[in-house]
Protein backbone atom coordinates (compact mmCIF):
# COMPACT_ATOMS: atom_id res chain seq x y z
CA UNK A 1 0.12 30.61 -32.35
CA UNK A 2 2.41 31.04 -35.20
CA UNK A 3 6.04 29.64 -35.07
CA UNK A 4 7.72 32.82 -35.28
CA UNK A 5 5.78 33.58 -31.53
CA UNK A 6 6.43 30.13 -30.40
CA UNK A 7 10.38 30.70 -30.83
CA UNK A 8 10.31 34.16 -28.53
CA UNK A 9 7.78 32.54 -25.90
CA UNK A 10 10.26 29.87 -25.56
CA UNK A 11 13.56 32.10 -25.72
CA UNK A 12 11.77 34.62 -23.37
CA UNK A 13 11.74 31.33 -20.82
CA UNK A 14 15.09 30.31 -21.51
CA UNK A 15 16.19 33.84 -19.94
CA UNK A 16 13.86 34.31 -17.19
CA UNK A 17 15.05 30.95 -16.35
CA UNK A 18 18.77 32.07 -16.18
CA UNK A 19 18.13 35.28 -14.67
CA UNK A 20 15.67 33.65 -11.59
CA UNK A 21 17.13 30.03 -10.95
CA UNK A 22 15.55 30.28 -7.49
CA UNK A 23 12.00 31.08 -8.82
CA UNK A 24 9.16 28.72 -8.29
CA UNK A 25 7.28 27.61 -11.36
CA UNK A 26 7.72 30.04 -14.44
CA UNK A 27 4.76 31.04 -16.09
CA UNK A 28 5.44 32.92 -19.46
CA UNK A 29 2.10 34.01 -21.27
CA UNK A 30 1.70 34.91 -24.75
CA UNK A 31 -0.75 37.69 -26.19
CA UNK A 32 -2.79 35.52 -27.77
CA UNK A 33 -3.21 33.53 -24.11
CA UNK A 34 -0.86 30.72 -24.37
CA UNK A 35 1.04 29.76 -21.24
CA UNK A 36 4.66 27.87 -21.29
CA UNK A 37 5.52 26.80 -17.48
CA UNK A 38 8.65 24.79 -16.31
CA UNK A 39 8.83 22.89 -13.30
CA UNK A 40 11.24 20.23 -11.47
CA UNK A 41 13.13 19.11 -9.03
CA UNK A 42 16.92 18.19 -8.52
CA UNK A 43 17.89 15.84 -5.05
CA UNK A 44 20.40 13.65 -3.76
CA UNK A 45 20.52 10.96 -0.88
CA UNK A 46 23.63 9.89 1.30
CA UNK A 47 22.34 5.88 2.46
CA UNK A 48 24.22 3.24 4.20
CA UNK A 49 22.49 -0.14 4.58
CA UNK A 50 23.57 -3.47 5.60
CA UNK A 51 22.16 -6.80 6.16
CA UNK A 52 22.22 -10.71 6.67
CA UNK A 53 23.44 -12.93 3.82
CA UNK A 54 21.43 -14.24 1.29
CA UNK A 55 20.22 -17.77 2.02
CA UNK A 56 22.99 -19.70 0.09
CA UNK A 57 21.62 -21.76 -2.95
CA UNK A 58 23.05 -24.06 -5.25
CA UNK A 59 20.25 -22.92 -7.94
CA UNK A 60 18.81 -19.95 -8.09
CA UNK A 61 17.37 -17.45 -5.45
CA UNK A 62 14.91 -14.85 -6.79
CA UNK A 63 13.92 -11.51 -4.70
CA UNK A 64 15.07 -10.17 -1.81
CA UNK A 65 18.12 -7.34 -1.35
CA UNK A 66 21.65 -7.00 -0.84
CA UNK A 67 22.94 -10.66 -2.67
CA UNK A 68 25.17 -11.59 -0.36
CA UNK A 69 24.84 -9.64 3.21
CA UNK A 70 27.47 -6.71 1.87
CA UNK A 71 26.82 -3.14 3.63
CA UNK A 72 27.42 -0.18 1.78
CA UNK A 73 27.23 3.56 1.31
CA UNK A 74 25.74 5.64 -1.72
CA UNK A 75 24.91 8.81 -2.73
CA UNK A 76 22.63 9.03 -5.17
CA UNK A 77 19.05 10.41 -6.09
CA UNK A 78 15.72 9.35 -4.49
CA UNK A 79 13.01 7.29 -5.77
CA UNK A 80 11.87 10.16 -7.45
CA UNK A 81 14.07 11.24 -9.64
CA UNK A 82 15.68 14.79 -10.90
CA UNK A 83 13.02 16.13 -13.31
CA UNK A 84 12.76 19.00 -15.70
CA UNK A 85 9.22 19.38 -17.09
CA UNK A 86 7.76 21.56 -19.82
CA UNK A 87 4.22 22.30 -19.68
CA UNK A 88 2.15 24.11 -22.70
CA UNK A 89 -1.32 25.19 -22.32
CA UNK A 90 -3.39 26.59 -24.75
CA UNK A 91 -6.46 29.47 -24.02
CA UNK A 92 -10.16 28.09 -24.64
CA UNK A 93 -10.96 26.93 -28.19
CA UNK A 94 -14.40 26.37 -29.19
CA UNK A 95 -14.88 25.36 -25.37
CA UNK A 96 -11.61 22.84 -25.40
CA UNK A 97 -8.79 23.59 -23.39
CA UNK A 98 -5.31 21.98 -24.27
CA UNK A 99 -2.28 21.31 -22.36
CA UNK A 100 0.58 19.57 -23.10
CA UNK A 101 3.51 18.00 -20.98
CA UNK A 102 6.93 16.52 -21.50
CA UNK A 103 9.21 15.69 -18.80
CA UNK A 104 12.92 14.53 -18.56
CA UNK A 105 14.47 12.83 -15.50
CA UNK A 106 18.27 12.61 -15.56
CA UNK A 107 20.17 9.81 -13.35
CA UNK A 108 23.33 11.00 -11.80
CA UNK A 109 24.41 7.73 -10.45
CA UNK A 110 25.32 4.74 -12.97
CA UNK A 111 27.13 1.61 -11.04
CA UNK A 112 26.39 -0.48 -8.42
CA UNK A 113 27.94 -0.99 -4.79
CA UNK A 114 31.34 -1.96 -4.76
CA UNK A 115 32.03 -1.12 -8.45
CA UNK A 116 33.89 1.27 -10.04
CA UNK A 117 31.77 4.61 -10.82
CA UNK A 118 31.72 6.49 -14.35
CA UNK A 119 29.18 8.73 -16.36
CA UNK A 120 28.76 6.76 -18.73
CA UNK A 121 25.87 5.10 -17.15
CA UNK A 122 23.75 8.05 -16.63
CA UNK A 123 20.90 8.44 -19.09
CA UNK A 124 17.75 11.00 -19.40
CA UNK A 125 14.53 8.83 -18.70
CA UNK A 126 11.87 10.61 -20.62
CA UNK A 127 8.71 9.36 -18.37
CA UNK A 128 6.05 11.38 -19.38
CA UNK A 129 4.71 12.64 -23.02
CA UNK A 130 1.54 13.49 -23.39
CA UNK A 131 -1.31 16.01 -23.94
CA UNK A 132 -4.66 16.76 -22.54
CA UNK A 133 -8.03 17.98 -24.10
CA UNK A 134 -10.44 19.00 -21.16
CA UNK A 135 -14.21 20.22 -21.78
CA UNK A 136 -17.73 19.49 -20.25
CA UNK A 137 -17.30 15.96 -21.55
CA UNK A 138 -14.49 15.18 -19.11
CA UNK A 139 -10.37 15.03 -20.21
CA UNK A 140 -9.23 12.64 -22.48
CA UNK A 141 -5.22 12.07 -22.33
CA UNK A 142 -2.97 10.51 -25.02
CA UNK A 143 0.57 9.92 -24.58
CA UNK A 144 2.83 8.48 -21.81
CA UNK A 145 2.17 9.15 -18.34
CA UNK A 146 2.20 6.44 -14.70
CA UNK A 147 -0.42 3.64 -15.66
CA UNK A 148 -4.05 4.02 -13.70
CA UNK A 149 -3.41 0.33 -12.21
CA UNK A 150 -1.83 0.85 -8.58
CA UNK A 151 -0.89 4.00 -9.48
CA UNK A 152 -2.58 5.93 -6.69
CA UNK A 153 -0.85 3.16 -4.31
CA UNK A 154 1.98 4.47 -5.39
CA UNK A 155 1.11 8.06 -5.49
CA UNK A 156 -0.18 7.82 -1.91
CA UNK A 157 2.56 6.02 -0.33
CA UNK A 158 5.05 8.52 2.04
CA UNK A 159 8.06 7.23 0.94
CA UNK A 160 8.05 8.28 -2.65
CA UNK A 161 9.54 11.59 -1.51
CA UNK A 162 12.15 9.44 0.37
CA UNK A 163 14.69 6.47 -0.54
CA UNK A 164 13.13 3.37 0.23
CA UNK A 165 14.69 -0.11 -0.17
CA UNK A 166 17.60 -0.55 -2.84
CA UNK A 167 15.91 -3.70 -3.57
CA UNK A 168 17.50 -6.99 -5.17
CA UNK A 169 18.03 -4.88 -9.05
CA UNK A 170 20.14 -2.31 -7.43
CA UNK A 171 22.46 -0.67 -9.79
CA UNK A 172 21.89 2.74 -12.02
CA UNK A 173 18.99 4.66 -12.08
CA UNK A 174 16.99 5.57 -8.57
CA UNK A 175 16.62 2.94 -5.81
CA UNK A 176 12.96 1.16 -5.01
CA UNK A 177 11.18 2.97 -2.56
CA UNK A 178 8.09 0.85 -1.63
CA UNK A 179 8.26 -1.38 -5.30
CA UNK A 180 7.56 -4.92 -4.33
CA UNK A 181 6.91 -4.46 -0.46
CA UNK A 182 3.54 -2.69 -0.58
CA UNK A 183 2.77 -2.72 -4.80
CA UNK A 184 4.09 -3.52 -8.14
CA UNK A 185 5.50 -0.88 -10.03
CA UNK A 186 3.04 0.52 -12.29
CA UNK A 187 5.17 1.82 -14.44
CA UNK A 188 5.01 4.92 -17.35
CA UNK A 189 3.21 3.66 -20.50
CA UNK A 190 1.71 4.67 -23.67
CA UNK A 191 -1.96 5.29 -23.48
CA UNK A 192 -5.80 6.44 -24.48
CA UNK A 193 -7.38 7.61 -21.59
CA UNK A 194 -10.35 9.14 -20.47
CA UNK A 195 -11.70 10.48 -17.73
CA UNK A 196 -15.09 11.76 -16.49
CA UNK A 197 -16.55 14.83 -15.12
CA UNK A 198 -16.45 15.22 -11.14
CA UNK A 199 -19.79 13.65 -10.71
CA UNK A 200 -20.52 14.23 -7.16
CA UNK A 201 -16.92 13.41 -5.86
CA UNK A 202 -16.69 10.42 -8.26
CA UNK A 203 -14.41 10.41 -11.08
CA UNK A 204 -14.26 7.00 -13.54
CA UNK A 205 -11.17 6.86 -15.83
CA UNK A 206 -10.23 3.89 -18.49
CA UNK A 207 -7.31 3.50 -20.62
CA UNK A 208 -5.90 1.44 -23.42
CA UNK A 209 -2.36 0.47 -23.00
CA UNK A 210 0.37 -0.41 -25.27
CA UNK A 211 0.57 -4.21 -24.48
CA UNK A 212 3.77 -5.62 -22.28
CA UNK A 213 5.19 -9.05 -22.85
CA UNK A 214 4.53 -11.02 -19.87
CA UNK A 215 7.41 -12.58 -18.60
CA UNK A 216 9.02 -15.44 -16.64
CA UNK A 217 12.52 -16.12 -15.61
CA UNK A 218 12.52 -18.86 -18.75
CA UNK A 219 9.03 -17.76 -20.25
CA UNK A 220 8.34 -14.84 -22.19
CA UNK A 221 4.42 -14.61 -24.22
CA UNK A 222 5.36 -11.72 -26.97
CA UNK A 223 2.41 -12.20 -29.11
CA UNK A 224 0.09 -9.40 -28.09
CA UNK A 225 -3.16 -8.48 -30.16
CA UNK A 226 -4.95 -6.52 -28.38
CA UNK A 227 -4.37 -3.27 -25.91
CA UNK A 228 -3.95 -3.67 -22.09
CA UNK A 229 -7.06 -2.14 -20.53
CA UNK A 230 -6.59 -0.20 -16.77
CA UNK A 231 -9.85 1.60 -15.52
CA UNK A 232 -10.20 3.57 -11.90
CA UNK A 233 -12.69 4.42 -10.07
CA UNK A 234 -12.60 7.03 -7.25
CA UNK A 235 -14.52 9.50 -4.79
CA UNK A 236 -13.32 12.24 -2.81
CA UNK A 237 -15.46 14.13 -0.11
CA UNK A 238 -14.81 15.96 2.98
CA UNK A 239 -16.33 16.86 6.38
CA UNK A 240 -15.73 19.40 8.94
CA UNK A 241 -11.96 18.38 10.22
CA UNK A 242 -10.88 16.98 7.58
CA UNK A 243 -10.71 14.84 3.69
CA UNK A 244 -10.72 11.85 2.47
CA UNK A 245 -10.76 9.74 -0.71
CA UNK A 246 -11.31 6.18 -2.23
CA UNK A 247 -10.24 4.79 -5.36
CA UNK A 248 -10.46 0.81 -7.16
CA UNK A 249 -8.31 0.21 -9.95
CA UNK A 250 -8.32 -2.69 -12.25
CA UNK A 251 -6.33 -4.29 -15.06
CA UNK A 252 -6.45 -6.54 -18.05
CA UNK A 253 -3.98 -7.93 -20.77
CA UNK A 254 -3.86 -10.99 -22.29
CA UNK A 255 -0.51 -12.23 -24.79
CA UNK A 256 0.19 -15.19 -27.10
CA UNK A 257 3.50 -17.94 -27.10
CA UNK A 258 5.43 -17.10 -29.98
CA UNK A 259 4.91 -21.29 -32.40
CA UNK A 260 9.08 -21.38 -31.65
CA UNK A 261 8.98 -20.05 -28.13
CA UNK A 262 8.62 -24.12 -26.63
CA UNK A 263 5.53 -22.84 -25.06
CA UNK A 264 1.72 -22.89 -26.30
CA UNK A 265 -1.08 -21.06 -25.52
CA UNK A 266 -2.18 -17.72 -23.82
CA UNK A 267 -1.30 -15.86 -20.67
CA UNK A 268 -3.64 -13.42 -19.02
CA UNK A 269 -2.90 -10.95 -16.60
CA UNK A 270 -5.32 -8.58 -14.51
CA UNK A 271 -5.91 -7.36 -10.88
CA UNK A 272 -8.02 -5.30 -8.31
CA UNK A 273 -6.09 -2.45 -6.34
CA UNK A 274 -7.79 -0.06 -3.99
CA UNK A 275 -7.34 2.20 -0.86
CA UNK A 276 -8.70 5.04 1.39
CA UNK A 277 -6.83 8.03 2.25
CA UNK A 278 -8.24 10.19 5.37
CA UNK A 279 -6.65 13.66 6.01
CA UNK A 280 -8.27 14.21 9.78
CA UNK A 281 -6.45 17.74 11.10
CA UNK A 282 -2.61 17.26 11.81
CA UNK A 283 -3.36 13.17 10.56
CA UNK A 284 -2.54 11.59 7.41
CA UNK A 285 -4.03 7.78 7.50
CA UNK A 286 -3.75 5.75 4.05
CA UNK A 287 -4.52 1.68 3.98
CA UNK A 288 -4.19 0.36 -0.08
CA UNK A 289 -3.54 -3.19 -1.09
CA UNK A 290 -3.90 -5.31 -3.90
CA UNK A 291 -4.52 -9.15 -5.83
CA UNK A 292 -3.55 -9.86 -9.12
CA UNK A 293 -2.60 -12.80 -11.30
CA UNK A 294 0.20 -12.76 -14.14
CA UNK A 295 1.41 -9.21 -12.88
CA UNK A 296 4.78 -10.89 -10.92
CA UNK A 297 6.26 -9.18 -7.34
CA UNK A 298 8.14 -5.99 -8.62
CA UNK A 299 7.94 -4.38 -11.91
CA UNK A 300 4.48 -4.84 -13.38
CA UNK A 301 4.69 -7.94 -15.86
CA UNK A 302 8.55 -7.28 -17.10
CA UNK A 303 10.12 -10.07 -14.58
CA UNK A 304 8.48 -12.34 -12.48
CA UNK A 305 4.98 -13.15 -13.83
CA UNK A 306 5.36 -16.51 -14.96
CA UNK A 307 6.63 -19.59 -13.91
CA UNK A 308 8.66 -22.06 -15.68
CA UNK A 309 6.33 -23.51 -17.32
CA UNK A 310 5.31 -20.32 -18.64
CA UNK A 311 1.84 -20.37 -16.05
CA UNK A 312 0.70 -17.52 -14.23
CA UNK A 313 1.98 -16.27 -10.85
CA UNK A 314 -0.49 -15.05 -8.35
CA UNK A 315 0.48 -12.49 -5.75
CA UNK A 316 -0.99 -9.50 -3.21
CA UNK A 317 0.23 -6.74 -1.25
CA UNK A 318 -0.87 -3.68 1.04
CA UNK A 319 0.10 -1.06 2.72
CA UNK A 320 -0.42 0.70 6.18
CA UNK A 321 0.62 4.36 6.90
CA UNK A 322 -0.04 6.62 9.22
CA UNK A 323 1.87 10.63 9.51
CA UNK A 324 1.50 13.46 11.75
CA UNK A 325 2.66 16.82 10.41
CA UNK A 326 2.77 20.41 12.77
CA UNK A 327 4.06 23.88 12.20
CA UNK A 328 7.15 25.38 13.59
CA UNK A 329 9.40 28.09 13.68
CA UNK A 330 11.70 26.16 11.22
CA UNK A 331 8.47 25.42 8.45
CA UNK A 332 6.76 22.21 8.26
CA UNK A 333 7.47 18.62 9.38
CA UNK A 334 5.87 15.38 8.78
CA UNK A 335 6.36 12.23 10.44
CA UNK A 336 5.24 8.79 8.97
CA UNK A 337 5.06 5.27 10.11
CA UNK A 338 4.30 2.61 7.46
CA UNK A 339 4.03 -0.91 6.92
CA UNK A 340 3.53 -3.17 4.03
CA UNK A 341 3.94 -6.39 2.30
CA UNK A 342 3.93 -8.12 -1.26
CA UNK A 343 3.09 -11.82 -0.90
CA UNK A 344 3.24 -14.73 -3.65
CA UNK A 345 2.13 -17.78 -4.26
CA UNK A 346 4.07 -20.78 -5.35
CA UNK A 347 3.31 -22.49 -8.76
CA UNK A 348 3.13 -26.45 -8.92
CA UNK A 349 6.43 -25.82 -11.03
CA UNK A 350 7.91 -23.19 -8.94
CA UNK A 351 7.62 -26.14 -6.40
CA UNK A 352 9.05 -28.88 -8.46
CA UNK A 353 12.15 -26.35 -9.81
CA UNK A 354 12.80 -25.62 -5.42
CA UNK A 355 12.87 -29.42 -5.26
CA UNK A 356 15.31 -30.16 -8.03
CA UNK A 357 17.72 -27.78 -6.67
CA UNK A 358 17.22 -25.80 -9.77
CA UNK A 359 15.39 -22.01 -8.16
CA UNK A 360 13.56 -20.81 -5.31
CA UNK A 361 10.79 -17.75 -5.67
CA UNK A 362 10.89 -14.83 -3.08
CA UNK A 363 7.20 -16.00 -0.81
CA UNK A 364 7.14 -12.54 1.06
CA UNK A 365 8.54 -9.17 1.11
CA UNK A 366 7.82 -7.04 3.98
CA UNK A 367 8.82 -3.72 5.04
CA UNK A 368 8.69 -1.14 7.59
CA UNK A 369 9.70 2.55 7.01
CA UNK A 370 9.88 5.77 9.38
CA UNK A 371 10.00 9.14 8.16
CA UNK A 372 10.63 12.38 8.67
CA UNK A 373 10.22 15.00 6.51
CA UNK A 374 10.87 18.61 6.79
CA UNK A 375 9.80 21.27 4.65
CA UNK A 376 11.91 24.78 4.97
CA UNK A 377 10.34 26.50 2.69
CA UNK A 378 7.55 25.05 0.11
CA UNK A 379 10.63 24.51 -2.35
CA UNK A 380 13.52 23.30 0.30
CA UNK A 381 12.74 19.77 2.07
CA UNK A 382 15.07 17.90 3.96
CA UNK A 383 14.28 13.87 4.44
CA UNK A 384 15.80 11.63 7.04
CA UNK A 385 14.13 7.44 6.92
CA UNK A 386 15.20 4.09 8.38
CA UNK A 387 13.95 1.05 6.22
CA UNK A 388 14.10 -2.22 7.63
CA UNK A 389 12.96 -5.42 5.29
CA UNK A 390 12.24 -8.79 5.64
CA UNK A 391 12.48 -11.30 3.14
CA UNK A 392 11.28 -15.14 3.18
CA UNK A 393 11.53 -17.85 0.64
CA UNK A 394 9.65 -20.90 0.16
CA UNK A 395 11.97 -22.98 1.57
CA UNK A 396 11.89 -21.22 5.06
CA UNK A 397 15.52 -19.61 4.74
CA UNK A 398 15.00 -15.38 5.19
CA UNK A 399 16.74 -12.20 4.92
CA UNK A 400 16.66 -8.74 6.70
CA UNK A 401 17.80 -5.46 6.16
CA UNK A 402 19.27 -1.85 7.75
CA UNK A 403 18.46 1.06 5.44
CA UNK A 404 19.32 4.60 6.51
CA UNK A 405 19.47 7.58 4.61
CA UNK A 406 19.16 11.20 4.54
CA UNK A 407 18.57 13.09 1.62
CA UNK A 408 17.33 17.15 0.44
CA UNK A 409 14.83 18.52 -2.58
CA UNK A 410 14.72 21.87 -4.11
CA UNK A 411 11.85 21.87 -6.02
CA UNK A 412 9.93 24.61 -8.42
């Protein structure tokens, strides 16, 4: 496909795009069988939440939500955010098909509660880059695209069409949905990845990383020599009312003390993560969970993961859901019930900071969400959830929550 071709495919897009806003995906095909295809979404969420104070501290208090009990009212976007996504696919070379994707997710809402609210903390987060080479051999991937570890606990969870919690980092960008009651955030990260066949329902995939620092509130191990390694295993099947599938997901990184850092040695970080999703009729049922050491409570080894003394953290989560969804005159309505937790341990040093007045780790974060969600049309969904969370710390003192919100997609 010459570049002269590649310019009019993508003008030709540009104005079937301005001539058909209201068009599901657009599929523009060249003669030579290339395909360009856009797709996206654009939402917004109106959410008022209010809670109990913060356990006062004269240290400091890690985790939980609101700091200090306020209640407030937002509109903003969802956990998932706006998206615009471009999507090239090339015909059948030599038996390879290629496909490439690049998405870009624009913020519309910069500051947090209480403040004073501009532009000029919007950005464009560009998630995913990557392309795709499928053939009898499998697909291998390369680019950035959500990490294999707890991914599919994210990807199965109900409320990541919702709003969730807005969590204890609440500012610009999207709020939390499920991230640190249920799973760590797996994040969107540069990888190698490949993936098998279907052989018999089961699909393996494993993928080098770029390596993250691992991190503590006063510990940070930068050195890293080697790739993060992720891997998945799953199976999907079916049976006469119904679906269901399985997956295990693992994880493995290891990173070095810079000589001037005032700590010496390694880290390593790596976990287990599974679940079972059963579609039986009208029923959705999903159970996931997770154990994992170095990985911290909420974004996968960026806060949290070490203590003080620059040791590993261990923690655990899961998650419970269950959703009924029927027919109607007015489309197509879901309603979800789910429950889960992330749990940590405390360090010999996060005990000795508590007891020296200096900080005090979140123990447990647990959540329960209901939700409804109503589809109009297959590109119109409105979304109504309450979100209530409980907090503890290890010294006993707790928080809860009030989270509702109601928000709308129009999606292509």
């Amino acid at each position: 496909m010459n570049r002269t071709s590649f310019l009019c495919l993508f003008l030709t897009l540009l104005l079937c795009a301005a001539a058909v806003p209201s068009r599901a995906t657009i599929v523009v095909g060249g003669s030579d069988g290339w395909a360009f295809s856009t797709d996206g979404n654009v939402n917004m969420f109106a959410a008022y939440e209010t809670g109990s104070n913060r356990p006062d501290f004269e240290g400091i208090r890690r985790g939980g939500t609101l700091p200090d009990g306020q209640e407030g009212y937002r509109q903003r976007i969802g956990f998932v955010p706006n998206w615009l996504a471009f999507n090239i696919k090339s015909p059948t070379i030599g038996g390879l098909d290629m496909a490439a994707r690049i998405s870009f997710c624009p913020t519309f809402d910069s500051k947090e509660i209480g403040k004073s609210k501009n532009s000029f903390g919007n950005h464009i987060d560009l998630r995913e880059v990557f392309f795709t080479v499928d053939g009898n051999f499998g697909q291998i991937l390369v680019g950035k695209t959500l990490s294999l570890y707890q991914g599919t606990n994210l990807l199965t969870d109900m409320l990541i069409w919702g709003h969730g919690t807005n969590g204890a980092i609440d500012g610009g960008g999207t709020p939390l949905g499920r991230i640190g009651y249920g799973y760590v955030y797996p994040q969107f990260n540069a990888q190698v990845r490949y993936t098998t066949p279907d052989l018999r329902g089961f699909k393996v995939a494993l993928g080098l990383y770029d390596p993250s620092v691992i991190v503590g509130p006063n510990a940070a191990a930068e050195e890293t020599k080697l790739p993060r390694v992720e891997s998945e295993l799953s199976y999907a099947g079916s049976y006469a009312n119904g679906s269901y599938k399985g997956w295990v997901s693992a994880m493995y990184q290891s990173a070095k003390f810079k000589r001037d850092s005032g700590f010496s040695g390694n880290v390593e970080a790596y976990g287990v993560a599974g679940g079972i999703q059963v579609l039986h009729g009208d029923f959705e049922l999903v159970l996931s969970g997770f154990e994992n050491q170095g990985v911290g409570s909420l974004l996968m080894l960026d806060l949290d993961s070490l203590d003080s003394a620059g040791k590993e953290r261990d923690g655990r989560g899961y998650i419970a859901q269950v959703m009924y969804g029927f027919d109607h005159h007015w489309g197509h309505t879901k309603v979800g019930l789910s429950y889960g937790a992330n749990i940590m341990d405390e360090t010999r040093a996060d005990r000795r900071d508590r007891r020296d007045g200096l900080e005090v780790q979140i123990k447990n974060q647990r959540m329960t969400g209901l939700g409804i969600y109503h589809d109009i049309n297959p590109h119109l969904k409105l979304i109504a959830e309450y979100i209530y969370t409980d907090n503890k710390w290890f010294d006993g003192r707790g928080q809860n929550t009030h989270l509702v919100a109601v928000g709308t997609f129009f999606t292509w």
